[in-house]
C-alpha atoms as a PDB file:
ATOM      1  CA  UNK A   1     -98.505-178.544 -77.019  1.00  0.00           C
ATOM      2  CA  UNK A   2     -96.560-176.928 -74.023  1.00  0.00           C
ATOM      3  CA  UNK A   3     -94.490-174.216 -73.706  1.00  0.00           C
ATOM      4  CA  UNK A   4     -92.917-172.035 -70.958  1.00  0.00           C
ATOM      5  CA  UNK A   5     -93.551-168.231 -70.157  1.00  0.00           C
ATOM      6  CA  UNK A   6     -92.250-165.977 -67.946  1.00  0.00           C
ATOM      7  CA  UNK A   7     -95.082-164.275 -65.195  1.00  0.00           C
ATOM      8  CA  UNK A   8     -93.458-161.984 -62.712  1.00  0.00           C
ATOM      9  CA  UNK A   9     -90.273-163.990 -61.323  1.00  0.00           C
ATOM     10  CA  UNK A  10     -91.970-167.288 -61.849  1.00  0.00           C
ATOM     11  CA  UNK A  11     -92.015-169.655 -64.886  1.00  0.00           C
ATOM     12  CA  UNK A  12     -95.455-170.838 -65.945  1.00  0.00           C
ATOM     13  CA  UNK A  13     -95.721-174.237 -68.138  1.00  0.00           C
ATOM     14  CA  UNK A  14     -99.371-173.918 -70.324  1.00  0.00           C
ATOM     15  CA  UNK A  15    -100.207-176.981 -71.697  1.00  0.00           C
ATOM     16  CA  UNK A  16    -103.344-177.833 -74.499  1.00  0.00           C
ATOM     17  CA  UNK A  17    -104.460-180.907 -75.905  1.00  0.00           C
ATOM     18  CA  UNK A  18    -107.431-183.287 -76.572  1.00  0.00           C
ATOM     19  CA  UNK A  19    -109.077-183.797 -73.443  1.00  0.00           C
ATOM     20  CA  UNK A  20    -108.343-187.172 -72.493  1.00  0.00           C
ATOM     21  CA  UNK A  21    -104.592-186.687 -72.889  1.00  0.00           C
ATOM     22  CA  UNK A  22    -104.939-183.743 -70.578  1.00  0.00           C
ATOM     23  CA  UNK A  23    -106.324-185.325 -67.968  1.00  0.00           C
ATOM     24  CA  UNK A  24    -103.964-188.136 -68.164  1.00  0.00           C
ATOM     25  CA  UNK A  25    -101.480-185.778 -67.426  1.00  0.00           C
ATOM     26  CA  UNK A  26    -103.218-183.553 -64.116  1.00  0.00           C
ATOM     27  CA  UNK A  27    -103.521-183.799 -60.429  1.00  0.00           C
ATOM     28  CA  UNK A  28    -105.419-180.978 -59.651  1.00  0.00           C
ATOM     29  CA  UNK A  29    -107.510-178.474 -60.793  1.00  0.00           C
ATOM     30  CA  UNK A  30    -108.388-174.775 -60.301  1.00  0.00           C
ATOM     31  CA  UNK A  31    -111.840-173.499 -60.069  1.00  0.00           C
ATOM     32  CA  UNK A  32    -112.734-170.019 -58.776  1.00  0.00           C
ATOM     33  CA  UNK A  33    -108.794-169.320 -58.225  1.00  0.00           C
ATOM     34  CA  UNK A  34    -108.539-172.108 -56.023  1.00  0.00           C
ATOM     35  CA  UNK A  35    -106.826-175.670 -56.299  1.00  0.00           C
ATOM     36  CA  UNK A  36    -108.637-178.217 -55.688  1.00  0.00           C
ATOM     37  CA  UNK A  37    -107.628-182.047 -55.307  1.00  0.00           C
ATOM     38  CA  UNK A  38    -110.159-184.404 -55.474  1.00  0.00           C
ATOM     39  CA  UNK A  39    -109.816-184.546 -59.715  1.00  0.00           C
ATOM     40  CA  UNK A  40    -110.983-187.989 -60.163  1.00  0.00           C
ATOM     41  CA  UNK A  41    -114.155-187.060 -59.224  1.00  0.00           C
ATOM     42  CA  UNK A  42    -114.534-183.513 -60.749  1.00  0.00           C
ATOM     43  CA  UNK A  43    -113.176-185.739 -64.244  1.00  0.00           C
ATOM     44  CA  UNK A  44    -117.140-186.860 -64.254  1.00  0.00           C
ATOM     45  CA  UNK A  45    -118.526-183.529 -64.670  1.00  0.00           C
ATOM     46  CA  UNK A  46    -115.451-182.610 -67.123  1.00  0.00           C
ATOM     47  CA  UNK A  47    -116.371-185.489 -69.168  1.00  0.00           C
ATOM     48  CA  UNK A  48    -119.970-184.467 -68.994  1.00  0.00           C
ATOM     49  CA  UNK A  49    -119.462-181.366 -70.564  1.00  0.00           C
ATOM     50  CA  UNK A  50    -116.688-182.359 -73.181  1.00  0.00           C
ATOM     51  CA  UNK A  51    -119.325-185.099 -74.714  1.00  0.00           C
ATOM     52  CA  UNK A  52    -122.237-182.519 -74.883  1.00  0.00           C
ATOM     53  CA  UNK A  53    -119.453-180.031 -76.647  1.00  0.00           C
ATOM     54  CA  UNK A  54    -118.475-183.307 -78.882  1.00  0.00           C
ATOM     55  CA  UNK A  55    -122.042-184.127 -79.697  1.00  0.00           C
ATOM     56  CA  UNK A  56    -122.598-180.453 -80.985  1.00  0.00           C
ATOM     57  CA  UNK A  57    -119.786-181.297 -83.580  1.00  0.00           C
ATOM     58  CA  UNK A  58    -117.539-178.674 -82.173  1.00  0.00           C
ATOM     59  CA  UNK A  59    -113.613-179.912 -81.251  1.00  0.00           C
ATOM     60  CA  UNK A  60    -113.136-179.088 -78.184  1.00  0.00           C
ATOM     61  CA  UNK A  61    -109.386-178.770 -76.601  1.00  0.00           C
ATOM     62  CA  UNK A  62    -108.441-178.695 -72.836  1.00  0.00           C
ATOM     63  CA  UNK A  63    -105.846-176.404 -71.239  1.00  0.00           C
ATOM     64  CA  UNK A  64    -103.358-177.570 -68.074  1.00  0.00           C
ATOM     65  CA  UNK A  65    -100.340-175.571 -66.229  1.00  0.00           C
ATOM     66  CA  UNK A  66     -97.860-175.708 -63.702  1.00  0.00           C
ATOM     67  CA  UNK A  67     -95.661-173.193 -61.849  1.00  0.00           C
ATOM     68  CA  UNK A  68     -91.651-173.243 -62.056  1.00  0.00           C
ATOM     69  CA  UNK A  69     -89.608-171.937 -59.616  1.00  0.00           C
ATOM     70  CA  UNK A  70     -86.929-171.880 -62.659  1.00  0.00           C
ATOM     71  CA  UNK A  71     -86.429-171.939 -66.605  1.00  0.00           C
ATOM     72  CA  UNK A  72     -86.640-175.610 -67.491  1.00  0.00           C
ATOM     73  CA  UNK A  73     -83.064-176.447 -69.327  1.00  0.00           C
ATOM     74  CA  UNK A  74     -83.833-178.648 -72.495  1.00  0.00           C
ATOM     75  CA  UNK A  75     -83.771-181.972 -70.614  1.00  0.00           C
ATOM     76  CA  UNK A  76     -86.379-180.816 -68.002  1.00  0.00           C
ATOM     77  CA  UNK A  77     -88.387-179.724 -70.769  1.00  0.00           C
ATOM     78  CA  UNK A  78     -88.923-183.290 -71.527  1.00  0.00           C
ATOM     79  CA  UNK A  79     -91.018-184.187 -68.439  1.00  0.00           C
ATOM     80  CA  UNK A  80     -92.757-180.928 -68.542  1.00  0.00           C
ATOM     81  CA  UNK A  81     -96.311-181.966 -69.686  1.00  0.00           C
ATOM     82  CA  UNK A  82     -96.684-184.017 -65.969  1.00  0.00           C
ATOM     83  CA  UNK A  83     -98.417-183.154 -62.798  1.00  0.00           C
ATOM     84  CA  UNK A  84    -100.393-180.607 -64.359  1.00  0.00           C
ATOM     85  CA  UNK A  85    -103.606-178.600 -62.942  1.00  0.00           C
ATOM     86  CA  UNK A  86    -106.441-178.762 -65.110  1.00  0.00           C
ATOM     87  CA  UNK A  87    -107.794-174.973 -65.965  1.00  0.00           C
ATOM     88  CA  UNK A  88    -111.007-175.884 -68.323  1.00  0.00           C
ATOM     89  CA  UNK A  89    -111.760-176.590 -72.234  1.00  0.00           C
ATOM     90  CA  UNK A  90    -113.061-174.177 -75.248  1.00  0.00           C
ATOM     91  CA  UNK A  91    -115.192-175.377 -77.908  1.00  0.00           C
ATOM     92  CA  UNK A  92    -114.547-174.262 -82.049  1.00  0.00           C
ATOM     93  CA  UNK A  93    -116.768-174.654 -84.673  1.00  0.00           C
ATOM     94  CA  UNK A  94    -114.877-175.863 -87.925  1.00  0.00           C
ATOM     95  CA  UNK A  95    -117.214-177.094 -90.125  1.00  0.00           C
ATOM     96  CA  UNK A  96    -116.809-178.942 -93.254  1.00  0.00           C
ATOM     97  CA  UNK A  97    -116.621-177.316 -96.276  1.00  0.00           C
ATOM     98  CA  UNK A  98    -119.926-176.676 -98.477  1.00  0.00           C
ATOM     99  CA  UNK A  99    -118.347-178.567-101.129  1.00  0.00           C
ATOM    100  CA  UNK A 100    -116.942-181.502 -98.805  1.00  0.00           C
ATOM    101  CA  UNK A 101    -121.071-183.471 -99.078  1.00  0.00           C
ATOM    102  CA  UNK A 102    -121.421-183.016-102.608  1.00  0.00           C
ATOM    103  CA  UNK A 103    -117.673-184.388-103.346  1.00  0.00           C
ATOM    104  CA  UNK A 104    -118.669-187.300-100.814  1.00  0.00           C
ATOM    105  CA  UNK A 105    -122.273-187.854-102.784  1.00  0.00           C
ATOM    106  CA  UNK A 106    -120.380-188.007-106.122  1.00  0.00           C
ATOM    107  CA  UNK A 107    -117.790-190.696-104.501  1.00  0.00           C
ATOM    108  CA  UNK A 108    -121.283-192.728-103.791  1.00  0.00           C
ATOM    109  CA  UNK A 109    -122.540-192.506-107.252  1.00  0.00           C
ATOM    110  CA  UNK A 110    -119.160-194.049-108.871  1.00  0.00           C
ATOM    111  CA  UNK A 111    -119.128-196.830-106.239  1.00  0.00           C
ATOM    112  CA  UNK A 112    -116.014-195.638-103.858  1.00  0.00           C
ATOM    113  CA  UNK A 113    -116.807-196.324-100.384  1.00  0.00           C
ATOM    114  CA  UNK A 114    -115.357-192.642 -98.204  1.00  0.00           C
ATOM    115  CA  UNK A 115    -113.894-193.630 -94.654  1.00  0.00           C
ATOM    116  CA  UNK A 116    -113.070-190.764 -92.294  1.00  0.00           C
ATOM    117  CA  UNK A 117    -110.008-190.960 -90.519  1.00  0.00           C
ATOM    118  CA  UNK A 118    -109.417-188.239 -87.896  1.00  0.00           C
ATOM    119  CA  UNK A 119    -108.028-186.947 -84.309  1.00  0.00           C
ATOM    120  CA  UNK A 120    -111.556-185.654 -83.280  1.00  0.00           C
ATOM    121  CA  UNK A 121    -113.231-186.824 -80.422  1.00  0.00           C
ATOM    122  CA  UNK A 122    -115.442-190.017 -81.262  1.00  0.00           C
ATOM    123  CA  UNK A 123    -118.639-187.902 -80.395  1.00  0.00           C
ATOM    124  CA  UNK A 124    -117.879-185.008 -82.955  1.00  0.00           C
ATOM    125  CA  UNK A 125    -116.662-187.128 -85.668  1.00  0.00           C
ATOM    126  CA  UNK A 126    -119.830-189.361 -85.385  1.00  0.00           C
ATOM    127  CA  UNK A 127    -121.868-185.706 -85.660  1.00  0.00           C
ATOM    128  CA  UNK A 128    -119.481-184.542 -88.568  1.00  0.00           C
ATOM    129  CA  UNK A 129    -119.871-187.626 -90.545  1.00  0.00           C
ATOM    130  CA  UNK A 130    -123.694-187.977 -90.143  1.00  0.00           C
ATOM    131  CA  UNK A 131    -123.961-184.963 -91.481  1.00  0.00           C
ATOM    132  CA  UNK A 132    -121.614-185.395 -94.718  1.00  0.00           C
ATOM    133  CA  UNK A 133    -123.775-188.878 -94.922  1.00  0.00           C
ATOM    134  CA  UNK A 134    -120.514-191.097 -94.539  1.00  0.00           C
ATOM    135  CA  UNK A 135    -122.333-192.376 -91.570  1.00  0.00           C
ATOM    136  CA  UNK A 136    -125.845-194.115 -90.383  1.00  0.00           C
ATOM    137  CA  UNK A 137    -125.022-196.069 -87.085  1.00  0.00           C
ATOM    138  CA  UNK A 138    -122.789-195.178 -84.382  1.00  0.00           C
ATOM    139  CA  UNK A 139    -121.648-198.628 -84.132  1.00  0.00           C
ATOM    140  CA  UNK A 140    -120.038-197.686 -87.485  1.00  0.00           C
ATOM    141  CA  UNK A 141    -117.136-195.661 -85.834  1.00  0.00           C
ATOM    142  CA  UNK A 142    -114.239-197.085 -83.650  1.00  0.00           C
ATOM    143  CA  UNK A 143    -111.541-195.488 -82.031  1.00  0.00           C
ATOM    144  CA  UNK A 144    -107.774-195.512 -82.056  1.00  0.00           C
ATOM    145  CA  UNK A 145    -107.564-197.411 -78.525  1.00  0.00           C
ATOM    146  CA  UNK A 146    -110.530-200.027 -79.578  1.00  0.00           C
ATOM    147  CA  UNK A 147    -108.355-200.828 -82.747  1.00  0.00           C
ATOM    148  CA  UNK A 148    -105.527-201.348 -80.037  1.00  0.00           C
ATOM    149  CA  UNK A 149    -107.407-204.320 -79.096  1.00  0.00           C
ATOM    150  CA  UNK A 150    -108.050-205.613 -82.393  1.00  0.00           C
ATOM    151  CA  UNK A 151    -105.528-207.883 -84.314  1.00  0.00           C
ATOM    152  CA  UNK A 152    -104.307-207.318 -87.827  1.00  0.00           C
ATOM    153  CA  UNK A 153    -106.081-210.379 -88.858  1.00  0.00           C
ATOM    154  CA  UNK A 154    -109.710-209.455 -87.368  1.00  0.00           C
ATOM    155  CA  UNK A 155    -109.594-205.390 -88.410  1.00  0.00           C
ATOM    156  CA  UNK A 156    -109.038-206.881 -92.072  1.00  0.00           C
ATOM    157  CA  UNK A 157    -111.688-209.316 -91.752  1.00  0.00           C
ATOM    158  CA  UNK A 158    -114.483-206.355 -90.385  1.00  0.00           C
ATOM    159  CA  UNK A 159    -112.373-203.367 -91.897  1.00  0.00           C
ATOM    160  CA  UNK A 160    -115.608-202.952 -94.016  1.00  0.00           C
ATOM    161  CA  UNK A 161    -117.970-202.263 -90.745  1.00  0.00           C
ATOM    162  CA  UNK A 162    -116.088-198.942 -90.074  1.00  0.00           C
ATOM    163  CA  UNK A 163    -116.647-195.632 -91.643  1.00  0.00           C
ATOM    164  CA  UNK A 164    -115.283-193.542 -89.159  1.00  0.00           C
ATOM    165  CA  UNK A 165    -111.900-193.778 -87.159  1.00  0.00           C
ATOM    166  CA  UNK A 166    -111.317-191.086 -84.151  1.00  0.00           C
ATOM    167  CA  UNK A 167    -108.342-190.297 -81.980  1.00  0.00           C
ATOM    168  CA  UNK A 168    -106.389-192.374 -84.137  1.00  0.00           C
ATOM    169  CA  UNK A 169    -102.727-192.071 -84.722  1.00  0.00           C
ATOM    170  CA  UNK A 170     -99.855-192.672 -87.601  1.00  0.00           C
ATOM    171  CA  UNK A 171     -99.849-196.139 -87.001  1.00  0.00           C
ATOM    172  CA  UNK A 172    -103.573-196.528 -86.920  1.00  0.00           C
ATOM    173  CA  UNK A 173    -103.920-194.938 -90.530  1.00  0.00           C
ATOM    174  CA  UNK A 174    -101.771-197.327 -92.328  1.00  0.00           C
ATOM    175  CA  UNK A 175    -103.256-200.639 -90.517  1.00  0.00           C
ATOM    176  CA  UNK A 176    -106.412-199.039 -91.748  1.00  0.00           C
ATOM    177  CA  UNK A 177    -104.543-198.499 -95.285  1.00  0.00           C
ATOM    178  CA  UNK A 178    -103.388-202.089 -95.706  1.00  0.00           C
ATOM    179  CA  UNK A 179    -106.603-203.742 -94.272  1.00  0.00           C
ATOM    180  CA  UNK A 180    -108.170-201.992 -97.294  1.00  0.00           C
ATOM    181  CA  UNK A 181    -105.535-203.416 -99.056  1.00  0.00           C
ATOM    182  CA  UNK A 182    -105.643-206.945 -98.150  1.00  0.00           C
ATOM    183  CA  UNK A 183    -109.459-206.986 -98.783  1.00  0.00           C
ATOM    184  CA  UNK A 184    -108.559-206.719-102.730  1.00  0.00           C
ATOM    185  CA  UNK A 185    -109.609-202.678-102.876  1.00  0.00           C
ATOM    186  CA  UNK A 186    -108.099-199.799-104.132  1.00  0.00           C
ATOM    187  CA  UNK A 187    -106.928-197.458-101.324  1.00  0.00           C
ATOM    188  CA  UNK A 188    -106.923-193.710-101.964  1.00  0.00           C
ATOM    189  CA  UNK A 189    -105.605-191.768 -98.670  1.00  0.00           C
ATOM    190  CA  UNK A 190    -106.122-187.940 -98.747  1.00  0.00           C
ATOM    191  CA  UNK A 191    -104.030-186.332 -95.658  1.00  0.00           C
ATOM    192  CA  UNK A 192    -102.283-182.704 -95.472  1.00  0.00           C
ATOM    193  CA  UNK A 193     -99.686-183.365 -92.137  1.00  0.00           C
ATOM    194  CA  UNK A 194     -96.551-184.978 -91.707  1.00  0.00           C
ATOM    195  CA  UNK A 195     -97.945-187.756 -89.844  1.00  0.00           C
ATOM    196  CA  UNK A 196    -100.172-188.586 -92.747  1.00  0.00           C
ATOM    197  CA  UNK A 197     -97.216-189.255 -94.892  1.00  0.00           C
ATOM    198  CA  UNK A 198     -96.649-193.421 -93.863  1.00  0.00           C
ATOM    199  CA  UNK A 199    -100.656-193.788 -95.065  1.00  0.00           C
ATOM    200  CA  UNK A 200    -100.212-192.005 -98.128  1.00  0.00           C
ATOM    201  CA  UNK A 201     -97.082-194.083 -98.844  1.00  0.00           C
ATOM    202  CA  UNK A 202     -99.138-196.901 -98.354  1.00  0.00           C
ATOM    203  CA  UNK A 203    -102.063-196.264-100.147  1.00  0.00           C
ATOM    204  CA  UNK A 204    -102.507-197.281-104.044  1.00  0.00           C
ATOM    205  CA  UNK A 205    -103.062-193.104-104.493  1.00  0.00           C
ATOM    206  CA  UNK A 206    -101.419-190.955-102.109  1.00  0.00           C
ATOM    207  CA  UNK A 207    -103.082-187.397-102.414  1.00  0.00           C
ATOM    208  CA  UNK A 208    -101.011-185.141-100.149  1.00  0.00           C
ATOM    209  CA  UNK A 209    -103.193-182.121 -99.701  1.00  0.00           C
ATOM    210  CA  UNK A 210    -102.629-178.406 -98.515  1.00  0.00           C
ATOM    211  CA  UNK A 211    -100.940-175.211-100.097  1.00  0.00           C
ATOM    212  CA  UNK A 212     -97.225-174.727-100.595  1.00  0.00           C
ATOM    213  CA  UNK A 213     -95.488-171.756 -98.724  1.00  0.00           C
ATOM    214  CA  UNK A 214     -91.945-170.553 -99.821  1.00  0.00           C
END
C-alpha cells in the first residue's frame, strides 16, 4: 500500500508491505538519518530480524519511501512503489481467537482435516498453526513461490502433506481448492476478502465470512 503526502514543498511516497515485497522494491536505506547504499548486504541483518519477529508469531510489515519533486499525475502513480529506501519493520500481535483451537479440535473429532491458508510469513504461520495444533512438522508448510514450482499434477498427488500455505495468493487458493477436489474430498473454504472469492467459488461449501456494513 502506497500513497503520496505532502511535507513542506516536497511530495513524499510511503510505502508498506510484507517484507520481501519491500525489499524487492528498494535501493537504499536510511539508518540514523542517513542513506546508505550498500542494501544487499544490510538485507542479511533485515532478514535476521524479520524471522526472529516471524518465529514469535507476530506479522511483521516493512515500511519504504521516496521523495517527489512533484504530485505524481495518475499514470506516474503507477510506477510509484520502485526505487524505494527501506525505513525499518514493526511487529503486531494478532492472535487467534480463544475459540479458533477448540473449533479446530472439534473439526479433528468428526474426521475433517483443517488446512491454513494465509499471507503470513512462513515463520509465523508455522508458530500460529503449532499452536492451534493444525501443525507437527515444519516440513508440513509450503509457500506460495514453492507451489510455483510445483505442477498441477504433483500438488494433487502430495496435496495431503501440507497443512499450512503462506504468502500465497488468489491463484494459489483455488489450485489448493481443486487439488482437494481431485483427491475425491469435500472442500470447505472459509475466507472474508475479495480475493478469497475464486476459492470459495470453487470449493463444495463456500463460507464467506465477516460482518456486513451499510
Amino acid at each position: 500500500m502506497t500513497t503520496v503526502n505532502k511535507v513542506g514543498d516536497k511530495y513524499i511516497a510511503y510505502t508498506k508491505g510484507g517484507v520481501d515485497e519491500i525489499l524487492a522494491r528498494c535501493v537504499s536505506y536510511e539508518e540514523n538519518g542517513e542513506i546508505k547504499q550498500d542494501l544487499e548486504e544490510y538485507k542479511k541483518e533485515i532478514y535476521k530480524q524479520n524471522e526472529e519477529m516471524a518465529g514469535d508469531a507476530l506479522r511483521v510489515l516493512a515500511s519504504a519511501y521516496k521523495v517527489l519533486d512533484k504530485k505524481p499525475t495518475d499514470e506516474e502513480m503507477k510506477n510509484m512503489e520502485s526505487r524505494l529506501t527501506f525505513i525499518g519493520m514493526c511487529a503486531m500481535m494478532d492472535p487467534p481467537r480463544p475459540e479458533v483451537k477448540l473449533a479446530i479440535d472439534k473439526c479433528k473429532s468428526a474426521g475433517i482435516k483443517t488446512v491454513m491458508i494465509t499471507g503470513d510469513h512462513k515463520a509465523t504461520a508455522i508458530a500460529i498453526a503449532k499452536e492451534l495444533g493444525i501443525l507437527e512438522n515444519e516440513e508440513e508448510a509450503i509457500t506460495g513461490s514453492d507451489l510455483e514450482k510445483i505442477s498441477d499434477e504433483e500438488l494433487t498427488k502430495n496435496v495431503r502433506k501440507y497443512s499450512v500455505y503462506a504468502r500465497v495468493s488468489p491463484e494459489h487458493k483455488v489450485r489448493i481448492v481443486k487439488a482437494w477436489k481431485a483427491n475425491g474430498e469435500v472442500v470447505a473454504m472459509t475466507g472474508d476478502g475479495v480475493n478469497d472469492a475464486p476459492a470459495l467459488k470453487t470449493a463444495d461449501i463456500g463460507c464467506a465470512m465477516g460482518k456486513v456494513r451499510n
